[in-house]
N, C-alpha and C. Protein backbone atom coordinates (compact mmCIF):
# COMPACT_ATOMS: atom_id res chain seq x y z
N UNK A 1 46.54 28.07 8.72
CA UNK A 1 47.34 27.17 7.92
C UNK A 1 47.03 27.41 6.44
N UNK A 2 47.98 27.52 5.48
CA UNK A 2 48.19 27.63 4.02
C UNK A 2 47.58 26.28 3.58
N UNK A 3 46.74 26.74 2.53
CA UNK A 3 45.89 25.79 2.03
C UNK A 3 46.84 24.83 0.99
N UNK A 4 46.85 23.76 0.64
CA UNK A 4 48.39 23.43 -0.45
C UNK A 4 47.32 22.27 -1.23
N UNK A 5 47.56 22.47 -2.57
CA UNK A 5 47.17 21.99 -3.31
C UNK A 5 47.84 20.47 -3.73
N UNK A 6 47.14 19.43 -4.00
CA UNK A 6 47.18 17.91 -4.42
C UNK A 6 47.81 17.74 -5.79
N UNK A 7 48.38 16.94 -6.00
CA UNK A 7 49.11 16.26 -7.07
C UNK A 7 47.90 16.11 -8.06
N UNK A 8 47.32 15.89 -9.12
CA UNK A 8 46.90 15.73 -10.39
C UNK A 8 46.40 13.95 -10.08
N UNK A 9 47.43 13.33 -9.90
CA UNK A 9 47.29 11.85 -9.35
C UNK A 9 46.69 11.46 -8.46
N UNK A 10 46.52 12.36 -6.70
CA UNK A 10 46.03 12.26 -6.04
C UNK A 10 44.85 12.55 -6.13
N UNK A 11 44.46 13.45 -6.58
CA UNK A 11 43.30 14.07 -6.63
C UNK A 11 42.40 12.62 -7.50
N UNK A 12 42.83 12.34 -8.85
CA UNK A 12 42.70 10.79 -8.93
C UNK A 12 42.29 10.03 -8.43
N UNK A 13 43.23 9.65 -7.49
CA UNK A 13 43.28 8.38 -6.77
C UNK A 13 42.05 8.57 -5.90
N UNK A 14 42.16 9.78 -4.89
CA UNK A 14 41.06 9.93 -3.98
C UNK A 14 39.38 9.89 -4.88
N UNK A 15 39.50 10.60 -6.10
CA UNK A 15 37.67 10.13 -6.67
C UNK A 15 37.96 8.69 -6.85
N UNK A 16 38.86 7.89 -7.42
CA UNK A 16 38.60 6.64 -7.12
C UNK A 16 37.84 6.05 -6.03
N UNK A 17 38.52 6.41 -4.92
CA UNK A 17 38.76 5.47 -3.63
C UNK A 17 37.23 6.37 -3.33
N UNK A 18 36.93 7.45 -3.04
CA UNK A 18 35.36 8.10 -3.32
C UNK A 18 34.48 7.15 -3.56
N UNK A 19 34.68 6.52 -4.41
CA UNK A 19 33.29 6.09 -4.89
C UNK A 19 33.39 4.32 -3.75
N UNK A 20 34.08 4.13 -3.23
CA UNK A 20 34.52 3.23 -2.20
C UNK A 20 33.31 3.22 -1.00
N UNK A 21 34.04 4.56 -0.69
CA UNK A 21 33.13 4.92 0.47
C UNK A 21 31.93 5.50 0.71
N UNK A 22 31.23 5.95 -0.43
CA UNK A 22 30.18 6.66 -0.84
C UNK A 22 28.94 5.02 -0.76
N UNK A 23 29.48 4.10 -1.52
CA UNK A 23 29.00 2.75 -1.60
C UNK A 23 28.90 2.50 -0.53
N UNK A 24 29.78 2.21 0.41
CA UNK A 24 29.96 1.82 2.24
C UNK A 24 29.22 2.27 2.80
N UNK A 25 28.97 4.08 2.78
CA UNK A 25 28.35 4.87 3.48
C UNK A 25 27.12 4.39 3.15
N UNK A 26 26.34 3.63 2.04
CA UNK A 26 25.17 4.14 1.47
C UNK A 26 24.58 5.32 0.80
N UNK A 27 25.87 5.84 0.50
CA UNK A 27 24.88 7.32 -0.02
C UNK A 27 25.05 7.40 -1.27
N UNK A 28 23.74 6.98 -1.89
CA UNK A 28 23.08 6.93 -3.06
C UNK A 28 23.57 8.23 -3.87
N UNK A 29 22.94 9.26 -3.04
CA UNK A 29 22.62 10.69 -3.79
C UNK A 29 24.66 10.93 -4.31
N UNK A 30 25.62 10.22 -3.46
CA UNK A 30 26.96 11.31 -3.65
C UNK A 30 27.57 9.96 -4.56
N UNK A 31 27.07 9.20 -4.84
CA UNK A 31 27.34 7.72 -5.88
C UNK A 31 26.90 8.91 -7.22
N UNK A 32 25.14 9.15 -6.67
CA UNK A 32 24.63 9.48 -8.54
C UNK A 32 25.83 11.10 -9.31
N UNK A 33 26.45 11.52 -7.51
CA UNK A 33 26.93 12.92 -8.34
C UNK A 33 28.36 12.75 -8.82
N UNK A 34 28.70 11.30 -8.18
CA UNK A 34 30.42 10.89 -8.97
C UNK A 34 29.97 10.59 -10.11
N UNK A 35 29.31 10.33 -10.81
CA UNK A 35 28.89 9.38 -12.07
C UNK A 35 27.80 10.68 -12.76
N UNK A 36 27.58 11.69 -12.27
CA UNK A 36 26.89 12.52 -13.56
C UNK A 36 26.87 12.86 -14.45
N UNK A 37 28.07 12.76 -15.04
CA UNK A 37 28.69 13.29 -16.57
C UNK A 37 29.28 11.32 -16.88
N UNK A 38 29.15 10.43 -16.28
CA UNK A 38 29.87 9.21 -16.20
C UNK A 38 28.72 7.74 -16.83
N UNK A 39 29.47 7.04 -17.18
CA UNK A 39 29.03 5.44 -17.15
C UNK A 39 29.84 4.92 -16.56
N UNK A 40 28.90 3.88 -15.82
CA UNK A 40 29.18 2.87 -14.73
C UNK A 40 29.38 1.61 -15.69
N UNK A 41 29.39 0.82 -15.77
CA UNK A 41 29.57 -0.87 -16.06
C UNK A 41 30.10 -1.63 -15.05
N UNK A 42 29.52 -2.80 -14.73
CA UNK A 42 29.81 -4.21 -13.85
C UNK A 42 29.22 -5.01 -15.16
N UNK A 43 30.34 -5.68 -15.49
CA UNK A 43 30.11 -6.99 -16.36
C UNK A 43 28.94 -5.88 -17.19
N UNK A 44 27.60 -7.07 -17.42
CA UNK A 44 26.80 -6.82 -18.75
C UNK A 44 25.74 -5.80 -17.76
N UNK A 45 25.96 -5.04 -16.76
CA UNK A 45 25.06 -4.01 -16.46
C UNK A 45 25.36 -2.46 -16.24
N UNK A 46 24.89 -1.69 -17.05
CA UNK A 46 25.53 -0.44 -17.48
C UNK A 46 24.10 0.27 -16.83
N UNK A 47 24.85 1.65 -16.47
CA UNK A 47 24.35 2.67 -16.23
C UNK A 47 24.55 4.11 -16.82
N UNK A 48 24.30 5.19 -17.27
CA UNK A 48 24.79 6.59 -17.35
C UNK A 48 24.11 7.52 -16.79
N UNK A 49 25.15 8.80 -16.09
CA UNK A 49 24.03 9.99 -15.18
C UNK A 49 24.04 9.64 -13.84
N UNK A 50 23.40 10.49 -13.34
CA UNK A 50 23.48 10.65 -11.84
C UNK A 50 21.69 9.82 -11.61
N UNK A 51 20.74 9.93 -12.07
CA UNK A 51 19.88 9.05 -12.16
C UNK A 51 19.37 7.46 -12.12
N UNK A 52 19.74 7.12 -13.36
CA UNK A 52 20.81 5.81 -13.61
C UNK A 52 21.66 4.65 -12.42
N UNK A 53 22.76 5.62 -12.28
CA UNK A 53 23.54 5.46 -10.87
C UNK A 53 22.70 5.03 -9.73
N UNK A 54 21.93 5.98 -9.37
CA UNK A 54 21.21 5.85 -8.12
C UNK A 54 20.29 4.94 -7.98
N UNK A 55 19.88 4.72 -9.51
CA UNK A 55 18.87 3.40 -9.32
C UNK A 55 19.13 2.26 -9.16
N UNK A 56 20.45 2.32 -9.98
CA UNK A 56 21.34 0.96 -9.82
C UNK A 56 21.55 0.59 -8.82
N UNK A 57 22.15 1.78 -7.61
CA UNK A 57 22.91 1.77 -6.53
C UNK A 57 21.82 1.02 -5.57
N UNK A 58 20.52 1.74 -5.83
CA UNK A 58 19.55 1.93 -4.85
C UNK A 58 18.86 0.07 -4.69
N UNK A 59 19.14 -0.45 -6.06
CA UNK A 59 18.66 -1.97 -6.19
C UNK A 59 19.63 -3.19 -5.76
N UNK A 60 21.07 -2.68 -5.66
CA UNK A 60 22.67 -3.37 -5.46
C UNK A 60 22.96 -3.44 -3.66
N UNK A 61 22.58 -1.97 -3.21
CA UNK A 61 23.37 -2.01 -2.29
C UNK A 61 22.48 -2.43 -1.57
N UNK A 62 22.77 -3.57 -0.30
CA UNK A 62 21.72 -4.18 0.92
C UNK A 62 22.42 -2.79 1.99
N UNK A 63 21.10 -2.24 2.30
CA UNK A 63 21.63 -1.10 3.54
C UNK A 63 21.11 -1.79 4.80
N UNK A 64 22.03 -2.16 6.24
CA UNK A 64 21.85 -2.22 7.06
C UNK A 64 20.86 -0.98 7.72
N UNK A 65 20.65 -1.82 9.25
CA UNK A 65 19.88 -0.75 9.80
C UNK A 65 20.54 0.78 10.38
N UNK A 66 21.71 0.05 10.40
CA UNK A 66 22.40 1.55 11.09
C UNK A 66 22.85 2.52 9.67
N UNK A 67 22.46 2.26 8.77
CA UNK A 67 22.35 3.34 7.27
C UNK A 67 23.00 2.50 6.73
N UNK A 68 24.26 2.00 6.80
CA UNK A 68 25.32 1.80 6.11
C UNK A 68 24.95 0.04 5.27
N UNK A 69 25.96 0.17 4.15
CA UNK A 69 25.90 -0.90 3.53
C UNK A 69 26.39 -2.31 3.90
N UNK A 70 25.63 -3.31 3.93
CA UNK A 70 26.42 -4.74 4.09
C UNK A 70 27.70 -5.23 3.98
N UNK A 71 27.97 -3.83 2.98
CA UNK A 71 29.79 -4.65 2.14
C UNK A 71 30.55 -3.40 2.99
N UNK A 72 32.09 -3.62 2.17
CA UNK A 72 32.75 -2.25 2.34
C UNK A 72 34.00 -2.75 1.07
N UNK A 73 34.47 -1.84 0.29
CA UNK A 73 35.28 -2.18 -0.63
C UNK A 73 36.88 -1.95 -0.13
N UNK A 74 37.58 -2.44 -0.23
CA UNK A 74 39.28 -1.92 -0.44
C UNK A 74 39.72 -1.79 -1.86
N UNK A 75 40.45 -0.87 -2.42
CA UNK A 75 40.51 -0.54 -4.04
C UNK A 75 42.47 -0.82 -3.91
N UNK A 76 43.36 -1.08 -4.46
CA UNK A 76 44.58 -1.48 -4.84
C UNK A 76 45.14 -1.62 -5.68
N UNK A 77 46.49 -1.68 -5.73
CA UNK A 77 47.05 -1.81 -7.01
C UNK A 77 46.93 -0.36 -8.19
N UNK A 78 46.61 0.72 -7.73
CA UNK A 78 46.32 1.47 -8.50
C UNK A 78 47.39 2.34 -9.19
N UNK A 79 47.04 2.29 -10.42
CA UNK A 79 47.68 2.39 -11.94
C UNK A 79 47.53 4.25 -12.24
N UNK A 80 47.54 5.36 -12.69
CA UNK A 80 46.75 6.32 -13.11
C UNK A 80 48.04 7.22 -14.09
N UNK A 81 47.26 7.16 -15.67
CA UNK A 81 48.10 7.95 -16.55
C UNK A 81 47.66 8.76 -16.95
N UNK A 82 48.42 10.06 -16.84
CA UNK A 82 47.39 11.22 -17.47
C UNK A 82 47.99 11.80 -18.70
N UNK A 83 46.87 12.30 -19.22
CA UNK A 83 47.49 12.96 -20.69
C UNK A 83 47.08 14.31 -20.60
N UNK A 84 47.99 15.19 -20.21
CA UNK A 84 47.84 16.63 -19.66
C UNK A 84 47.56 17.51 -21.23
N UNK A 85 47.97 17.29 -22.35
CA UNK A 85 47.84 17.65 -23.10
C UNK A 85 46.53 17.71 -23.72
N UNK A 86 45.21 16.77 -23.33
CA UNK A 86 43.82 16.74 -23.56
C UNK A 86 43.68 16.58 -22.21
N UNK A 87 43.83 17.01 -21.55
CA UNK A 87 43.13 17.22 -19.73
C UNK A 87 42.31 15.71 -20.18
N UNK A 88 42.73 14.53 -19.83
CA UNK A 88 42.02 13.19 -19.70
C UNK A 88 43.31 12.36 -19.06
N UNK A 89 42.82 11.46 -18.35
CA UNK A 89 43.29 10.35 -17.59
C UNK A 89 42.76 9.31 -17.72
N UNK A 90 43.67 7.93 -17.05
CA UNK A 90 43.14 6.61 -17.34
C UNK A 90 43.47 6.33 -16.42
N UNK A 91 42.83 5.18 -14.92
CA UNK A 91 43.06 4.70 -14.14
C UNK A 91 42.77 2.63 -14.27
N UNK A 92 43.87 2.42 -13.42
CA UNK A 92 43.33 0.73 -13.31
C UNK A 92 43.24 0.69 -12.42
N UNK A 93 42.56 -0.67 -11.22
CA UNK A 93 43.28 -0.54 -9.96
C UNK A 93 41.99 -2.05 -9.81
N UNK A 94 42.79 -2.97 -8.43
CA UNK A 94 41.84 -4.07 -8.22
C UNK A 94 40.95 -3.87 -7.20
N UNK A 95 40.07 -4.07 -6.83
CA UNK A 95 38.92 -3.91 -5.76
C UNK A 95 38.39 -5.36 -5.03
N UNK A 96 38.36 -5.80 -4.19
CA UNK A 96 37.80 -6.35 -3.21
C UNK A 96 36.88 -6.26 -2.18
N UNK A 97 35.73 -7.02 -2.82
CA UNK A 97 34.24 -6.41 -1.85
C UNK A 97 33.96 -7.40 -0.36
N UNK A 98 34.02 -7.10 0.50
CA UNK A 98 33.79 -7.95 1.55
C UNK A 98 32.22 -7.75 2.00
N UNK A 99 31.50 -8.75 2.83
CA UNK A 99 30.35 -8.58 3.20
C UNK A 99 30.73 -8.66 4.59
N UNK A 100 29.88 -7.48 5.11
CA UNK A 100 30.84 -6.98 6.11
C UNK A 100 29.34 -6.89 6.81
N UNK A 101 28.55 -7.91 8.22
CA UNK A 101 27.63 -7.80 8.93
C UNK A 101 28.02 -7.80 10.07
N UNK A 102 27.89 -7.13 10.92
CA UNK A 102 28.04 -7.45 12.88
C UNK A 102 27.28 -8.58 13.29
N UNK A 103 28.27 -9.20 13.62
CA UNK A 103 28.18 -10.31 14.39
C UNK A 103 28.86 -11.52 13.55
N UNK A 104 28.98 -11.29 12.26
CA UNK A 104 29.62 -12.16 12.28
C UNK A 104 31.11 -11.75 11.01
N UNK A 105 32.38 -12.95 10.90
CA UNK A 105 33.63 -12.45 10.53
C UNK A 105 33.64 -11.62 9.26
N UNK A 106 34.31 -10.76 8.94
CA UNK A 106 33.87 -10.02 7.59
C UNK A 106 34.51 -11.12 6.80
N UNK A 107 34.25 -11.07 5.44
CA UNK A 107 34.40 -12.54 4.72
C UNK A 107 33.95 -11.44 3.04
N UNK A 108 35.19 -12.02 2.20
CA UNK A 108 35.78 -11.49 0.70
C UNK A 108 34.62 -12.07 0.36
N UNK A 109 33.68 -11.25 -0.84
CA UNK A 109 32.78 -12.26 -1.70
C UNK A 109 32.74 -11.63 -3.20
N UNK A 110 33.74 -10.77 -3.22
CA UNK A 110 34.14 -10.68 -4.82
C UNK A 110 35.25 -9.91 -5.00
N UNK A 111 35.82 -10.30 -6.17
CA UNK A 111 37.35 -9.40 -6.58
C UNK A 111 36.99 -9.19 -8.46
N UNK A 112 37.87 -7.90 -8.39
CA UNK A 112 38.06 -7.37 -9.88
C UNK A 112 38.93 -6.66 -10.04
N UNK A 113 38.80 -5.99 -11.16
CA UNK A 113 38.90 -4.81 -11.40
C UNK A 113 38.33 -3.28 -12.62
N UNK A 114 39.00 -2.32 -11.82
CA UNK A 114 38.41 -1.45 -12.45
C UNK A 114 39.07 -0.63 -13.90
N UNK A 115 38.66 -0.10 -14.81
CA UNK A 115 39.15 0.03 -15.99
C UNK A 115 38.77 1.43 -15.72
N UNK A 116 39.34 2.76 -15.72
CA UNK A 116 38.56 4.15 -15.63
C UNK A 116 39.07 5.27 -16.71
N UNK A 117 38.27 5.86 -17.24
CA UNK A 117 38.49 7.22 -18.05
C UNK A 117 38.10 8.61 -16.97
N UNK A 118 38.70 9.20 -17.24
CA UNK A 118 38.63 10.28 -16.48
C UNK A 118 38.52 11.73 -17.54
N UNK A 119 38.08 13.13 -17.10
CA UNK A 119 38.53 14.39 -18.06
C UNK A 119 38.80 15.13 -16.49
N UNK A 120 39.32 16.51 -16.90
CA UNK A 120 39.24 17.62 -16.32
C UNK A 120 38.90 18.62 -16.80
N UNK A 121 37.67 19.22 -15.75
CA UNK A 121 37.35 20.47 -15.91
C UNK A 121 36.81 21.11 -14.22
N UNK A 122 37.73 21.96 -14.06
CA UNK A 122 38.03 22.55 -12.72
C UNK A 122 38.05 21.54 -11.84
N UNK A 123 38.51 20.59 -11.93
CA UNK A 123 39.09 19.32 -10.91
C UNK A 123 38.43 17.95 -11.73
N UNK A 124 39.11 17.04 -11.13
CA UNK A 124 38.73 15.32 -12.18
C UNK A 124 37.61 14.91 -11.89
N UNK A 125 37.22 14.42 -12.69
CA UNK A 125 35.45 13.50 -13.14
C UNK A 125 35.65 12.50 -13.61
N UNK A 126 34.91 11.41 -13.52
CA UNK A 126 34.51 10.17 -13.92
C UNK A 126 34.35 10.70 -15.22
N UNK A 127 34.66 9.63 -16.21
CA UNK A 127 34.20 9.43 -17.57
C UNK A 127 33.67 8.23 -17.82
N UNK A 128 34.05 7.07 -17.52
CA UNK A 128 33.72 5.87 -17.44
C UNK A 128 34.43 4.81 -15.94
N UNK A 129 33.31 4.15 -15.84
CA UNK A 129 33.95 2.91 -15.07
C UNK A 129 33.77 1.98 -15.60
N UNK A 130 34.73 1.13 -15.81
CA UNK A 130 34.22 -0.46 -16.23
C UNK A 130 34.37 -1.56 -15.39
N UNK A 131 33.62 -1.70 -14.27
CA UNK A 131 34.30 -3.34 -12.96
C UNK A 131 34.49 -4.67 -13.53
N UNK A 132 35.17 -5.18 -14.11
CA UNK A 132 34.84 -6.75 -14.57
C UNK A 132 35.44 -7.33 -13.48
N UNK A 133 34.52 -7.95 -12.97
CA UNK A 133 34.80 -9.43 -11.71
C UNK A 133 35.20 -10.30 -12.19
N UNK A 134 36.39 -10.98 -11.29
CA UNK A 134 37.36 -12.04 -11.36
C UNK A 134 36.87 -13.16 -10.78
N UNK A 135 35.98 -12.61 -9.73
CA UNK A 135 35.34 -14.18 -8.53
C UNK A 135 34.51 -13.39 -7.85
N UNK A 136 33.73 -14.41 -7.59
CA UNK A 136 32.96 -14.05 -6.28
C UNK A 136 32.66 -15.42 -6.19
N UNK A 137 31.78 -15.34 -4.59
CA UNK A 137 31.43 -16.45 -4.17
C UNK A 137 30.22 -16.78 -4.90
């Protein structure tokens, strides 16, 4: 099968939604390598680097016993404009974190959204994230 190359947008959308499941999964190490050239922000706590990231990640995320994280995110609403002329992009999009334990109902315990800069160089990178939360419990 012919290999076929992704839309500019998609490619986008999917490091978005990336950093979704990287969080879910628990995996620290592929959180610190979306964010290596990147800053993170939630409200008044900032990070930069793949270092940074991981420490953050490593103090945020509650990991169950079976690896994986307590929560799981859904990302929506997503926005993404690119300016092909300086290889940079801008994404919006809302996120919803559920705490997600076996045994009992998964249950919403925060909403936002995300503010993103992006560049390209041989495929898209984080430049910035900014999460500002709307609610939580």
């Amino acid at each position: 099968m012919e290999q076929q190359t992704i839309s500019h947008e998609r490619a986008i959308e999917n490091l978005m939604v990336s950093y979704a499941y990287a969080n879910d999964d628990a995996d620290i190490k592929l959180l610190g390598s979306l964010y290596k050239d990147a800053v993170f922000q939630i409200d008044e706590v900032s990070a930069k680097g793949s270092q940074e990231i991981e420490a953050i990640a490593t103090s945020m995320i509650q990991i169950m016993e079976n690896g994986r994280s307590a929560t799981t995110h859904e990302i929506t609403n997503i926005i993404i404009e690119i300016d092909a002329n300086s290889q940079t992009a801008t994404g919006r999009a809302y996120f919803t974190l559920y705490k997600t334990v076996p045994g009992n109902p998964r249950e919403a315990i925060m909403s936002g959204r995300y503010a993103d800069k992006f560049f390209f160089d041989q495929g898209w990178h984080f430049k910035e994230r900014k999460a500002s939360i709307l609610w939580k419990l």
